[in-house]
C-alpha atoms as a PDB file:
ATOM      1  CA  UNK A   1      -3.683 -80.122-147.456  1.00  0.00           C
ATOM      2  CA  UNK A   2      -2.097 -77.343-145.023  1.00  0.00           C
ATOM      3  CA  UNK A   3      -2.416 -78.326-141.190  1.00  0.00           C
ATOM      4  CA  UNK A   4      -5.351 -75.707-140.907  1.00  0.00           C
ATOM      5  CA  UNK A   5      -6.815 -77.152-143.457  1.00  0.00           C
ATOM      6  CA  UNK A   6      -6.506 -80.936-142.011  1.00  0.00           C
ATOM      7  CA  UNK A   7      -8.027 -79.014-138.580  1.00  0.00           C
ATOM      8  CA  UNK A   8     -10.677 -77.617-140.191  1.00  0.00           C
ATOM      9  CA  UNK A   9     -11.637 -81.372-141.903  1.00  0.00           C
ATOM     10  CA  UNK A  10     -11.268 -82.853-138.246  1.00  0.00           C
ATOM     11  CA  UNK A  11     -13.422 -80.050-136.780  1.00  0.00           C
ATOM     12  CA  UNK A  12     -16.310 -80.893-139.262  1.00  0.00           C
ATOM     13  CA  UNK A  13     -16.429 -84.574-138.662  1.00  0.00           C
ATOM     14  CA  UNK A  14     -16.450 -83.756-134.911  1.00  0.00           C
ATOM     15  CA  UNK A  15     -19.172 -81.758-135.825  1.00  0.00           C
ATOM     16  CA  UNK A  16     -20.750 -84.858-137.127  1.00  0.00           C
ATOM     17  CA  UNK A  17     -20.054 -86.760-134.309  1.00  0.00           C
ATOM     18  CA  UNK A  18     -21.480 -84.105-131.753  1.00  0.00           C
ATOM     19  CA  UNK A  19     -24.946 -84.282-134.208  1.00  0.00           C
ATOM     20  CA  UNK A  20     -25.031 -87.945-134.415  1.00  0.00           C
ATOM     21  CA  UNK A  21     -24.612 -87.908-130.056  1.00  0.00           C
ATOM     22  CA  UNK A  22     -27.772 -85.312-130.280  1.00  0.00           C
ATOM     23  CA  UNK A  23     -29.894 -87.782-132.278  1.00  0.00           C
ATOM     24  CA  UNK A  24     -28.290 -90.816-130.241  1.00  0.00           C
ATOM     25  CA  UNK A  25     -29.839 -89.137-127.071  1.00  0.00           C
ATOM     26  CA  UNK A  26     -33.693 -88.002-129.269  1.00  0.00           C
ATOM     27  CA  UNK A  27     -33.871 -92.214-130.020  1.00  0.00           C
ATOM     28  CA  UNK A  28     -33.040 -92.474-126.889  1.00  0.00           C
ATOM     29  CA  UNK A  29     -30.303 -94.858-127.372  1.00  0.00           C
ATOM     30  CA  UNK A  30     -28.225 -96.784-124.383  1.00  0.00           C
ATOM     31  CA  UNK A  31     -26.420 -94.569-122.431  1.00  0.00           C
ATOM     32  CA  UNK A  32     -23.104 -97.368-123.126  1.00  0.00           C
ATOM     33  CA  UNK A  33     -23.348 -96.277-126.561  1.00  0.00           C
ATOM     34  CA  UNK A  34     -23.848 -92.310-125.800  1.00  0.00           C
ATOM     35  CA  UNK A  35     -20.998 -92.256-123.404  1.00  0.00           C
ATOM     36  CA  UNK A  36     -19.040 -94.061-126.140  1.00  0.00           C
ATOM     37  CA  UNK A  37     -19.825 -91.543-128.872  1.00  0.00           C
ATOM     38  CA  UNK A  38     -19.061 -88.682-126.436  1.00  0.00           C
ATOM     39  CA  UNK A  39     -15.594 -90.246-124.984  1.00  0.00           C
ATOM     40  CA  UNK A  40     -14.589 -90.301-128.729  1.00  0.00           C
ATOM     41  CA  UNK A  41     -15.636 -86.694-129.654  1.00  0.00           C
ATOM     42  CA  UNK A  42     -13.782 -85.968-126.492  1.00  0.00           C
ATOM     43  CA  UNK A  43     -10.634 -87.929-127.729  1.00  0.00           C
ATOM     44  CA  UNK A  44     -10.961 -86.372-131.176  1.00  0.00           C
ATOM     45  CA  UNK A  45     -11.165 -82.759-129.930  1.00  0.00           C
ATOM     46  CA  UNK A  46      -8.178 -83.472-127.433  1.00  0.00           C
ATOM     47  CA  UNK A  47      -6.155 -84.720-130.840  1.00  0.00           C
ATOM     48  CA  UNK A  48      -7.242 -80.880-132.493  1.00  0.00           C
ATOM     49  CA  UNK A  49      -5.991 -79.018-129.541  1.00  0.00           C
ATOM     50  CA  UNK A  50      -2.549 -81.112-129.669  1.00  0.00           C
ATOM     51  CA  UNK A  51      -2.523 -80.427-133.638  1.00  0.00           C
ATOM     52  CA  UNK A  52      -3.163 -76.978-133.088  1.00  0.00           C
ATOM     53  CA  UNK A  53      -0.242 -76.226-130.093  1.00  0.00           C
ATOM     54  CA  UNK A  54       2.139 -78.366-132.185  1.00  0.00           C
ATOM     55  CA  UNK A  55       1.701 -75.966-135.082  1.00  0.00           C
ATOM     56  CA  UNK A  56       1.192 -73.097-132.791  1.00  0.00           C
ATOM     57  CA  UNK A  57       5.016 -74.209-131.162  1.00  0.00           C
ATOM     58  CA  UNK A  58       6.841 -74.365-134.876  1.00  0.00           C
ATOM     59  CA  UNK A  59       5.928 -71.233-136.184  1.00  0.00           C
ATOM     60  CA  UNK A  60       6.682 -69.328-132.539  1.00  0.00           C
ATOM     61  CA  UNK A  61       9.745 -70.884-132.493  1.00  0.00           C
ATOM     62  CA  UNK A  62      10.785 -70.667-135.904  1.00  0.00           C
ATOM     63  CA  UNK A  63      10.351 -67.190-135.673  1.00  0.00           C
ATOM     64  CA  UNK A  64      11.983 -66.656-131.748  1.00  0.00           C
ATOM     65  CA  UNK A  65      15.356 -65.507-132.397  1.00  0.00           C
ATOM     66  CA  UNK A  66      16.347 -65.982-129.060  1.00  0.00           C
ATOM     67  CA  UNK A  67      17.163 -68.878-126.573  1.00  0.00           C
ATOM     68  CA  UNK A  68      15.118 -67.397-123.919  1.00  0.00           C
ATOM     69  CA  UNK A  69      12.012 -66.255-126.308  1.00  0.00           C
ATOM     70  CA  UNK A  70      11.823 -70.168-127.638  1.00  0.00           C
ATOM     71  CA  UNK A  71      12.412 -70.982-123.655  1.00  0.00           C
ATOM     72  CA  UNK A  72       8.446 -69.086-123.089  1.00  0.00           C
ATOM     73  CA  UNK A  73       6.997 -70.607-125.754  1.00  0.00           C
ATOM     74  CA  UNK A  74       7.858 -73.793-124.580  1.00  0.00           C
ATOM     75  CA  UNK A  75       6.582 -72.727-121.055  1.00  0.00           C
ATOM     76  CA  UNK A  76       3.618 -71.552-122.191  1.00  0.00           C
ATOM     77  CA  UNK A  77       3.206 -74.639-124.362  1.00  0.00           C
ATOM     78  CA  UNK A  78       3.386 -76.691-121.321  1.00  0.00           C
ATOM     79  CA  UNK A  79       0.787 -74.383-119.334  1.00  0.00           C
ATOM     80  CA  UNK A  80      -1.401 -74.890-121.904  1.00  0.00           C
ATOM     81  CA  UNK A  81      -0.888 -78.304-122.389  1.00  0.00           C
ATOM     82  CA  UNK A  82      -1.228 -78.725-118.504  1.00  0.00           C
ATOM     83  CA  UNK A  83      -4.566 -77.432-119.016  1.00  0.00           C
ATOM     84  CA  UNK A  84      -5.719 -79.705-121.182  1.00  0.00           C
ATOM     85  CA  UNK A  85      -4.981 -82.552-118.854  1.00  0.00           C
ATOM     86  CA  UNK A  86      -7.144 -83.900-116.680  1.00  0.00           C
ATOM     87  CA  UNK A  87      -6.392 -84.223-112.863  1.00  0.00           C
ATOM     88  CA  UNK A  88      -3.297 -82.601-113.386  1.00  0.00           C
ATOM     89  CA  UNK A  89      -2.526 -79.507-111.470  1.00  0.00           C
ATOM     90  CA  UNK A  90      -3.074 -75.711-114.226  1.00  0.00           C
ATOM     91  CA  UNK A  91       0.699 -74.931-113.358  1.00  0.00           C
ATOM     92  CA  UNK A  92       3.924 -76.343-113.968  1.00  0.00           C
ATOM     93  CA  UNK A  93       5.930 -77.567-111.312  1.00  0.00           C
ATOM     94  CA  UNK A  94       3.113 -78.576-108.837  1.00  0.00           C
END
């Protein structure tokens, strides 16, 4: 299985997991187990993002001829994952 295929898998059981938090919340289930189900979507979707810069970051700098082109793509690698942090500050260096 390619990585965008393994992505795409992981997308569609977060999918699943998104569903199964919209009929959690229609049974009106306790919000411990909700907040559960969501903090595990969220943990799933933050493993995606990772998957997809990581892949993203190989074939840029597999292709980058130069020392200062691979040097931006690891800056914007760490913008981006910067962004994806929480309670951390959108640019490097701060």
């Amino acid at each position: 299985m390619s990585g965008s295929e393994a992505i795409a898998a992981r997308l569609r059981r977060i999918e699943g997991q998104v569903k199964g938090i919209q009929r959690m919340l229609e049974e009106s289930r306790p919000c411990e187990d909700v907040i559960t189900q969501i903090m595990a979507a969220r943990a799933a979707l933050d493993k995606v993002a990772l998957s997809v810069m990581a892949e993203h970051m190989e074939q840029c700098l597999a292709e980058s001829a130069s020392s200062e082109a691979k040097k931006a793509t690891i800056e914007r690698a760490l913008t981006l994952f910067l962004r994806m942090s929480p309670g951390v500050e959108n640019s490097p260096g701060k």
